[in-house]
PDB file of N, CA and C in Angstrom:
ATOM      1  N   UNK A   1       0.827  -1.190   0.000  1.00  0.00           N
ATOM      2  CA  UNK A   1       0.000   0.000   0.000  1.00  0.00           C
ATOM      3  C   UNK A   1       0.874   1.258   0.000  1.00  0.00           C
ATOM      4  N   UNK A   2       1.930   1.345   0.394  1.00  0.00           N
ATOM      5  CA  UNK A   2       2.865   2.535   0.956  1.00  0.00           C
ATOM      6  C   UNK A   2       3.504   2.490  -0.621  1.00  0.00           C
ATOM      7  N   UNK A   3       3.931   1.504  -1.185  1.00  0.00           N
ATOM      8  CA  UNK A   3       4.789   1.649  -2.521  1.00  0.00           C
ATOM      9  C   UNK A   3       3.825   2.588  -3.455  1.00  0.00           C
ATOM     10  N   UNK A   4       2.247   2.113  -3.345  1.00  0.00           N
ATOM     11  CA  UNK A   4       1.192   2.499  -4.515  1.00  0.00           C
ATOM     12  C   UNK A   4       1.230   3.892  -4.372  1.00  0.00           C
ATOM     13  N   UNK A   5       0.944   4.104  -2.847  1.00  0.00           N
ATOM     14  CA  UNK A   5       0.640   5.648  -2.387  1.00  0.00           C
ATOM     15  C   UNK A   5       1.847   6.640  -3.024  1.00  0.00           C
ATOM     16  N   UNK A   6       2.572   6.144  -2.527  1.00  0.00           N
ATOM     17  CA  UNK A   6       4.143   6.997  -2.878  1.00  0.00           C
ATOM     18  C   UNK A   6       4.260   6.971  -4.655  1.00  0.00           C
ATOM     19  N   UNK A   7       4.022   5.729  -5.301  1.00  0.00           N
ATOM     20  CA  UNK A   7       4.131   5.573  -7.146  1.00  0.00           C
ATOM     21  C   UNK A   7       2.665   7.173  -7.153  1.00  0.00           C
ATOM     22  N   UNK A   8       1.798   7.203  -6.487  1.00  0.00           N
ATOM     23  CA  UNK A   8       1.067   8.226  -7.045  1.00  0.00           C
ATOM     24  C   UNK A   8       1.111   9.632  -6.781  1.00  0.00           C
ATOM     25  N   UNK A   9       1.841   9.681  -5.520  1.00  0.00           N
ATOM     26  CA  UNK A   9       2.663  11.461  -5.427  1.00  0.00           C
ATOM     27  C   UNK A   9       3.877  11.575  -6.334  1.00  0.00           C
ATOM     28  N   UNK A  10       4.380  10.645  -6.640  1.00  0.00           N
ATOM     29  CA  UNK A  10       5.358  10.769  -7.340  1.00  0.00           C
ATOM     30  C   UNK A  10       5.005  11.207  -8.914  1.00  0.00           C
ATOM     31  N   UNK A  11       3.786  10.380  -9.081  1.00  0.00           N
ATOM     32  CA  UNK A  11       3.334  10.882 -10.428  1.00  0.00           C
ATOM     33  C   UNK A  11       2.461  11.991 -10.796  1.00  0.00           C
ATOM     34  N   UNK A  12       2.000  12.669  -9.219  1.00  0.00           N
ATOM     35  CA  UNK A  12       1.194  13.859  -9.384  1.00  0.00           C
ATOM     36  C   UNK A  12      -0.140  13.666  -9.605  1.00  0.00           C
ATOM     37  N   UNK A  13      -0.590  12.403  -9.511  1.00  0.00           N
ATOM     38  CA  UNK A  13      -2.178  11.897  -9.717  1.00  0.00           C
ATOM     39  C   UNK A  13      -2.986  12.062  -8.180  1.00  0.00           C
ATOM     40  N   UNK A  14      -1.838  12.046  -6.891  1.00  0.00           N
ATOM     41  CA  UNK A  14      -2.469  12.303  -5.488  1.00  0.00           C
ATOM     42  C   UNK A  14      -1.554  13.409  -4.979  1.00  0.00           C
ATOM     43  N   UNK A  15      -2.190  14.432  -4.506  1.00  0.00           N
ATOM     44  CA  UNK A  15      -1.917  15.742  -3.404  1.00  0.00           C
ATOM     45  C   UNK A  15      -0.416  14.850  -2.632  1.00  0.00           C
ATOM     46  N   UNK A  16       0.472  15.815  -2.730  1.00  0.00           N
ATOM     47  CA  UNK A  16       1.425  15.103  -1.850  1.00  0.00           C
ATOM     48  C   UNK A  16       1.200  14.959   0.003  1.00  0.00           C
ATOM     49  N   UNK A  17       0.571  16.412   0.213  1.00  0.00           N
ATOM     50  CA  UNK A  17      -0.117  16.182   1.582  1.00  0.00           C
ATOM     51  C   UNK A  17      -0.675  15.558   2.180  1.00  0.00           C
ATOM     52  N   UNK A  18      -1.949  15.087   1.419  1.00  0.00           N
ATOM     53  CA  UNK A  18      -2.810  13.647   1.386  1.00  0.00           C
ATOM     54  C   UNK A  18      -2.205  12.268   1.549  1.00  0.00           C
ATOM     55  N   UNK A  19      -0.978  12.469   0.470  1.00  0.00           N
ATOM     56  CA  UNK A  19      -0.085  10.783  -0.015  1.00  0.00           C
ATOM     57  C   UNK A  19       0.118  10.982   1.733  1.00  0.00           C
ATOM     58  N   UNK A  20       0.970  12.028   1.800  1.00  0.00           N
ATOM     59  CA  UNK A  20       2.227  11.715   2.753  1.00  0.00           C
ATOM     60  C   UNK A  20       1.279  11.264   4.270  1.00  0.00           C
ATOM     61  N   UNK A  21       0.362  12.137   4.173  1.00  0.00           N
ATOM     62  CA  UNK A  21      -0.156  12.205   5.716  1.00  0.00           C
ATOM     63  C   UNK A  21      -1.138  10.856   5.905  1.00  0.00           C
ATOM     64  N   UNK A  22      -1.335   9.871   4.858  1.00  0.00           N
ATOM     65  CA  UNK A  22      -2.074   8.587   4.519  1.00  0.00           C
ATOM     66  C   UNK A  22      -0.852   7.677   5.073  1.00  0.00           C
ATOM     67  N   UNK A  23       0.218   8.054   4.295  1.00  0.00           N
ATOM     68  CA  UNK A  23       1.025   6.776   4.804  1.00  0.00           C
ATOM     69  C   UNK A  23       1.826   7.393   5.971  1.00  0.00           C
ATOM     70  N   UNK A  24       1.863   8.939   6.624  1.00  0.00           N
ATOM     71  CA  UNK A  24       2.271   8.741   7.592  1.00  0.00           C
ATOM     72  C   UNK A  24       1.034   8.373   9.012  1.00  0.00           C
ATOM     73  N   UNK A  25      -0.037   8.764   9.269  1.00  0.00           N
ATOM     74  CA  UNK A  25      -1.191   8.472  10.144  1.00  0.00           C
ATOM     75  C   UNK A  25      -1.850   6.644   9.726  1.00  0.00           C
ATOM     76  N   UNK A  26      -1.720   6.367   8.791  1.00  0.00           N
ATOM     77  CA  UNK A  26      -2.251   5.156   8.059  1.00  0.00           C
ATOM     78  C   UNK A  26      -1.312   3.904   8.268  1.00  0.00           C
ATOM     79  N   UNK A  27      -0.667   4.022   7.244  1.00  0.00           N
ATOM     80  CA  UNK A  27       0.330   2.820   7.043  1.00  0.00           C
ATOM     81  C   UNK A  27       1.300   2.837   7.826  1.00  0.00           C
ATOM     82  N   UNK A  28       2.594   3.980   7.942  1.00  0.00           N
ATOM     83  CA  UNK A  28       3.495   4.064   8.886  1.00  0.00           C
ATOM     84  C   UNK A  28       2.817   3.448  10.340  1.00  0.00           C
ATOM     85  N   UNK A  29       1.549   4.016  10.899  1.00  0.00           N
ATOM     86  CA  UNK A  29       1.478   3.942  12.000  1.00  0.00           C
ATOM     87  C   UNK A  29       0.955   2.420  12.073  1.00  0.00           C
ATOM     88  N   UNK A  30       0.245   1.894  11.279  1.00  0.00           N
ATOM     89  CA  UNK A  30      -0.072   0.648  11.452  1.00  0.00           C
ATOM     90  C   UNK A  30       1.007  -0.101  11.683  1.00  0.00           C
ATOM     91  N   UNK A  31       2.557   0.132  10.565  1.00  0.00           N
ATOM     92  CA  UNK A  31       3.673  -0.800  10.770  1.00  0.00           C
ATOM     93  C   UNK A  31       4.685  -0.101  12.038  1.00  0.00           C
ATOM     94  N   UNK A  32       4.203   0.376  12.936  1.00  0.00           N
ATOM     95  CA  UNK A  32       4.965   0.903  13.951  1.00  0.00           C
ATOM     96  C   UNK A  32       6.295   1.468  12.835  1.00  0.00           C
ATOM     97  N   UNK A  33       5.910   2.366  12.697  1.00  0.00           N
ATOM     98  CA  UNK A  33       6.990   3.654  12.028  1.00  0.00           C
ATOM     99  C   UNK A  33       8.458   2.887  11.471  1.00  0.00           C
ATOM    100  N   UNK A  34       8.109   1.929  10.471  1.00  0.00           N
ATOM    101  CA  UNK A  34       9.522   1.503   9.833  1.00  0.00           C
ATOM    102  C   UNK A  34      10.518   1.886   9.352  1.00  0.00           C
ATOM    103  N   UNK A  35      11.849   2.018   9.554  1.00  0.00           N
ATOM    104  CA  UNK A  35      12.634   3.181   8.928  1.00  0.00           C
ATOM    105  C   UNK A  35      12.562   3.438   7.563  1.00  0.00           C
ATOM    106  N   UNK A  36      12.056   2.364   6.688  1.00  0.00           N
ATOM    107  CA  UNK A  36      11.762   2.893   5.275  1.00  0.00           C
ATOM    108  C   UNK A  36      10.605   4.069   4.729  1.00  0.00           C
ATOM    109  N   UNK A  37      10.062   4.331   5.785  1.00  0.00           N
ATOM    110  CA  UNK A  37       8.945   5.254   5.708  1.00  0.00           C
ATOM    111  C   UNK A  37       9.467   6.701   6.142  1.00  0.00           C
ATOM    112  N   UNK A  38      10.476   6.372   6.875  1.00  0.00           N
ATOM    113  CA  UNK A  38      10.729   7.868   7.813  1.00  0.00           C
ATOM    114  C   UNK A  38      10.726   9.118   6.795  1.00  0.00           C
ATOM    115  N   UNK A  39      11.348   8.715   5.796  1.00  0.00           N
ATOM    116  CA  UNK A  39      11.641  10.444   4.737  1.00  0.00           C
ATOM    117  C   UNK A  39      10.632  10.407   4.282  1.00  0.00           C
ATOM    118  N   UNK A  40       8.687   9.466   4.223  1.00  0.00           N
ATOM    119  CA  UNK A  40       7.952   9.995   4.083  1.00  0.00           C
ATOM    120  C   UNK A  40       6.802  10.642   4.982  1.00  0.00           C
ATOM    121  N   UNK A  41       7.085  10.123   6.208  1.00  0.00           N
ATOM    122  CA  UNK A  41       6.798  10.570   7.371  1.00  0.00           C
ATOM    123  C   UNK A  41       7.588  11.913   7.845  1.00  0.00           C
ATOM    124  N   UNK A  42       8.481  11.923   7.498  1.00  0.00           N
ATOM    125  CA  UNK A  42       9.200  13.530   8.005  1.00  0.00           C
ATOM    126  C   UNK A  42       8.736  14.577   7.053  1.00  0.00           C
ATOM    127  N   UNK A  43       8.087  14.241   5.757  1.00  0.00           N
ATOM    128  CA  UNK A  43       7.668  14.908   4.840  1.00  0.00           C
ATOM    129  C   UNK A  43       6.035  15.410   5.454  1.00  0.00           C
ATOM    130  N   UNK A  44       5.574  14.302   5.943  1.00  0.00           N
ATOM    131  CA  UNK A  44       4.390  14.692   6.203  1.00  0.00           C
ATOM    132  C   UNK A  44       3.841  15.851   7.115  1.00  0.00           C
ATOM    133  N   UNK A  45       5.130  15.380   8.394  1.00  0.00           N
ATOM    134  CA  UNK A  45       5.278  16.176   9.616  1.00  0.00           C
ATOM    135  C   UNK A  45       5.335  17.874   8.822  1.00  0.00           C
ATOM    136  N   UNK A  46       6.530  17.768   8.135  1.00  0.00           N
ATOM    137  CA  UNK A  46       6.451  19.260   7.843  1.00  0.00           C
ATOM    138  C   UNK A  46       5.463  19.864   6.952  1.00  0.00           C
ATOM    139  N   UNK A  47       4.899  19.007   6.241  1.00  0.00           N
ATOM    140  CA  UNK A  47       3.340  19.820   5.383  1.00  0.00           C
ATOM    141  C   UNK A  47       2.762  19.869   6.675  1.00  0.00           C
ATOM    142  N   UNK A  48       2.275  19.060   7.477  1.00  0.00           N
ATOM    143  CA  UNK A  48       0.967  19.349   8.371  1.00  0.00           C
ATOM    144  C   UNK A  48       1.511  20.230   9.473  1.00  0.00           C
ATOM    145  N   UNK A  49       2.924  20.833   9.689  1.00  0.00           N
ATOM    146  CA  UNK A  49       2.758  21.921  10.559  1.00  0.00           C
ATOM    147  C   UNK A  49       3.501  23.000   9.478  1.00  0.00           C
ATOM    148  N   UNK A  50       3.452  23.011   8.410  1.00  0.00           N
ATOM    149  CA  UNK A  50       4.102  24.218   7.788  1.00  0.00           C
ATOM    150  C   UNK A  50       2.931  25.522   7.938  1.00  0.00           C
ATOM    151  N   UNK A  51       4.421  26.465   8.107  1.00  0.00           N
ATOM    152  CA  UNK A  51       3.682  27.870   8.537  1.00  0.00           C
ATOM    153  C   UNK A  51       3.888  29.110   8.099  1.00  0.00           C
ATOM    154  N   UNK A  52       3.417  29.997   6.872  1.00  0.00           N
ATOM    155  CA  UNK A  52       3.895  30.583   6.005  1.00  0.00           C
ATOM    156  C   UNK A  52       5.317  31.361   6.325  1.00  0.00           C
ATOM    157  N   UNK A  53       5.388  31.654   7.767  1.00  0.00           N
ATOM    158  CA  UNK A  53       6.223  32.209   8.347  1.00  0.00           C
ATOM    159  C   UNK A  53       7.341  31.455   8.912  1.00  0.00           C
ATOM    160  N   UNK A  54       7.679  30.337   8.236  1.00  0.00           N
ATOM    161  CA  UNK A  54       8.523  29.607   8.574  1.00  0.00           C
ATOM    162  C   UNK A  54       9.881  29.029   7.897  1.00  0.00           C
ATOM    163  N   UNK A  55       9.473  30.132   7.044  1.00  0.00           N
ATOM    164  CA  UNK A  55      11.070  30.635   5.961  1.00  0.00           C
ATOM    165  C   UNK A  55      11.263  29.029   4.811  1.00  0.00           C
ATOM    166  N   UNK A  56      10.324  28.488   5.002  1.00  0.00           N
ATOM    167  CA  UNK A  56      10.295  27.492   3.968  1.00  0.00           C
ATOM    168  C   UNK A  56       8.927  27.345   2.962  1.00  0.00           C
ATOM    169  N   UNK A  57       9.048  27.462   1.684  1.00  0.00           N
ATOM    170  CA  UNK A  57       8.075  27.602   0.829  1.00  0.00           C
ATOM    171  C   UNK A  57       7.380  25.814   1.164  1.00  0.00           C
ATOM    172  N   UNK A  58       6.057  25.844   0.794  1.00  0.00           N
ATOM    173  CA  UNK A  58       4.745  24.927   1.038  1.00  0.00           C
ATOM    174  C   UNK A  58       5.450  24.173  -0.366  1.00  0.00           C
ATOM    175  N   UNK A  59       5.728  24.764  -1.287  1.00  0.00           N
ATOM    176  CA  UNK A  59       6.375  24.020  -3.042  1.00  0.00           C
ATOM    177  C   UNK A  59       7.504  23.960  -2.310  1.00  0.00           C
ATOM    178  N   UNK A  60       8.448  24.147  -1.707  1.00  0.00           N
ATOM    179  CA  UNK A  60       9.893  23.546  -1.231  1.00  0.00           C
ATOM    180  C   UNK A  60       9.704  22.450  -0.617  1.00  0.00           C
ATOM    181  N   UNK A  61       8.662  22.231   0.431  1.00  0.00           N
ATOM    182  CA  UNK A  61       8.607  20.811   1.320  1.00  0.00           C
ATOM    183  C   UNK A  61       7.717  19.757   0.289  1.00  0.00           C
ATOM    184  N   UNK A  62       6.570  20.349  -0.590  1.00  0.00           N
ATOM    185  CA  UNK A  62       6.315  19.654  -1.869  1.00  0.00           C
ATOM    186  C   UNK A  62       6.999  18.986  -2.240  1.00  0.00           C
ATOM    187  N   UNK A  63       8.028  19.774  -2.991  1.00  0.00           N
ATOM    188  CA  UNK A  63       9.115  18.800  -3.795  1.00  0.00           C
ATOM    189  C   UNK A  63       9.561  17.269  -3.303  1.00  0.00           C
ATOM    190  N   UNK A  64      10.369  18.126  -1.811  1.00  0.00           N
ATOM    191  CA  UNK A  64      11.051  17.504  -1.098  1.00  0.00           C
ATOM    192  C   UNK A  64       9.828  15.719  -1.069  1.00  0.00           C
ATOM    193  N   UNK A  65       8.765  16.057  -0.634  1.00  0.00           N
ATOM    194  CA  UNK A  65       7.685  15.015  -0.418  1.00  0.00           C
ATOM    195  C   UNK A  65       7.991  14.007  -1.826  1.00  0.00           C
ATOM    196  N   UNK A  66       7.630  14.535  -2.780  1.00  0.00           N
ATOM    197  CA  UNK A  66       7.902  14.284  -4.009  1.00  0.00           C
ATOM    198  C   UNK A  66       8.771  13.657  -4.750  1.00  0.00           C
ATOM    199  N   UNK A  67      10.323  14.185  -3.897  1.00  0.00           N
ATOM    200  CA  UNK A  67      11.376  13.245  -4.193  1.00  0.00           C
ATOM    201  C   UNK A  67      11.483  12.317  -3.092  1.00  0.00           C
ATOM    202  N   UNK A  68      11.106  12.081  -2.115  1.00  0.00           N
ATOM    203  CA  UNK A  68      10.863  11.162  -1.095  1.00  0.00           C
ATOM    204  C   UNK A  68      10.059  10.418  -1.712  1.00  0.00           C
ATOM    205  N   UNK A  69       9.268  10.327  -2.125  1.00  0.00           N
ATOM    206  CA  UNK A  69       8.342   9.261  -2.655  1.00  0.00           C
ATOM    207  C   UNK A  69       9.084   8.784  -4.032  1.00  0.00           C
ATOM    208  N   UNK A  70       9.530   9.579  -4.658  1.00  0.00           N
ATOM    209  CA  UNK A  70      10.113   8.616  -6.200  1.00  0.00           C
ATOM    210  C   UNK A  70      11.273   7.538  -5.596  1.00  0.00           C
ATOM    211  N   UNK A  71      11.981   8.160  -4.397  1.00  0.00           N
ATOM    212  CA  UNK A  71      13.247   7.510  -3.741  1.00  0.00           C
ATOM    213  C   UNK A  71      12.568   5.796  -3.014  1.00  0.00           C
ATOM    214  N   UNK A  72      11.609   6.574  -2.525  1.00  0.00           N
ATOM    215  CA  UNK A  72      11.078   5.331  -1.874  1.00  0.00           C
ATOM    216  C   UNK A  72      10.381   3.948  -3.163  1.00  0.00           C
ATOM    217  N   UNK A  73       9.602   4.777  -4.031  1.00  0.00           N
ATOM    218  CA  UNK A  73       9.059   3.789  -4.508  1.00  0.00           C
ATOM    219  C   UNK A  73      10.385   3.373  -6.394  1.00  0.00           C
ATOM    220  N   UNK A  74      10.901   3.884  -6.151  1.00  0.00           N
ATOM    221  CA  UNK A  74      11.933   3.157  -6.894  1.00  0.00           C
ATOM    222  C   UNK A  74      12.528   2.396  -6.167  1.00  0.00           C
ATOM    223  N   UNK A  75      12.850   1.618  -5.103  1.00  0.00           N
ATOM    224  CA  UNK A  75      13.226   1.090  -4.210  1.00  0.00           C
ATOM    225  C   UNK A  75      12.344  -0.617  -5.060  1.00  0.00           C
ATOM    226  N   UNK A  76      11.366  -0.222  -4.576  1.00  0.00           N
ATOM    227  CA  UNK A  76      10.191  -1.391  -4.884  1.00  0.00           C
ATOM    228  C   UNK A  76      10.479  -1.791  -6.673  1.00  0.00           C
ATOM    229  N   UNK A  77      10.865  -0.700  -7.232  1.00  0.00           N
ATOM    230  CA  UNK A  77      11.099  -1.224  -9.015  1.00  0.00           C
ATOM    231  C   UNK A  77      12.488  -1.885  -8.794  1.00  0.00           C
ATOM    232  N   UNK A  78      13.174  -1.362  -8.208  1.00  0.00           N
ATOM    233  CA  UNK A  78      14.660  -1.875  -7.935  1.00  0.00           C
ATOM    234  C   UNK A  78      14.582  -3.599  -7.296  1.00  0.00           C
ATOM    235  N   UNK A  79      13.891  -3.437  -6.574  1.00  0.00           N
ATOM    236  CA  UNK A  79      13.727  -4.970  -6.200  1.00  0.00           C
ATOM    237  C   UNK A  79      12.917  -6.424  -6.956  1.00  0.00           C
ATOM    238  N   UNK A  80      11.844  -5.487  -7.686  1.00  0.00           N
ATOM    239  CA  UNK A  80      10.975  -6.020  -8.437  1.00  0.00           C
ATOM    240  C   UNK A  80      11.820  -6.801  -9.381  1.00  0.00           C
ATOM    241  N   UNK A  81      13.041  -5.965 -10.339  1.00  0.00           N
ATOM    242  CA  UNK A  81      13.517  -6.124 -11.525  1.00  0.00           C
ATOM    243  C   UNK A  81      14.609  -6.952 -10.766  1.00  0.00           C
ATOM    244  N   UNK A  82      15.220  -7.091  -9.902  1.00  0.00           N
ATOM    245  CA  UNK A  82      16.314  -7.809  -9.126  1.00  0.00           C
ATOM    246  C   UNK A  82      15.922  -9.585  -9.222  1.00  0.00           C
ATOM    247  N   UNK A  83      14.149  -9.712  -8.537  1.00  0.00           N
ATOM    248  CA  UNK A  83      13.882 -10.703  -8.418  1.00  0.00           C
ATOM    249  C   UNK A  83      13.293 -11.185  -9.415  1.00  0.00           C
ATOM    250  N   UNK A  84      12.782 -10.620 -10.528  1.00  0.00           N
ATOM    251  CA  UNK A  84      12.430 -10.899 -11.846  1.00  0.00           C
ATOM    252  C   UNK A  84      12.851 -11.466 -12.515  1.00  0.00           C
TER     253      UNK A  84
END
């Protein structure tokens, strides 16, 4: 579920806020916070307390979400094609 979520922020078909805060309240928490999740869980943390006044653009922690999720779910193609 965490690979799908992440393949669809990555592709811009789901809100990265949504992705991130699904698999961080959702999935992360169901698998007691696995370290493979953390850079999308730390992504989440900072959308859901970002604060215009907090010297970091809402599209800067975007991205960041964004490349956290391609990192993560290329992980899953990387293994896929390994055991293939």
């Amino acid at each position: 579920m965490a690979y799908w979520i992440a393949g669809q922020i990555a592709d811009g078909s789901l809100d990265t806020a949504t992705g991130t805060h699904i698999i961080w309240a959702d999935i992360a928490y169901d698998l007691d916070y696995p370290e493979e999740l953390e850079p999308l869980v730390h992504c989440a943390h900072n959308l859901d307390g970002w604060e215009e006044s907090g010297g970091v653009s809402s599209d800067e922690l975007k991205r960041e979400a964004v490349e956290a999720a391609k990192q993560f779910w290329s992980k899953r193609r990387s293994a896929a094609e390994t055991e293939g």
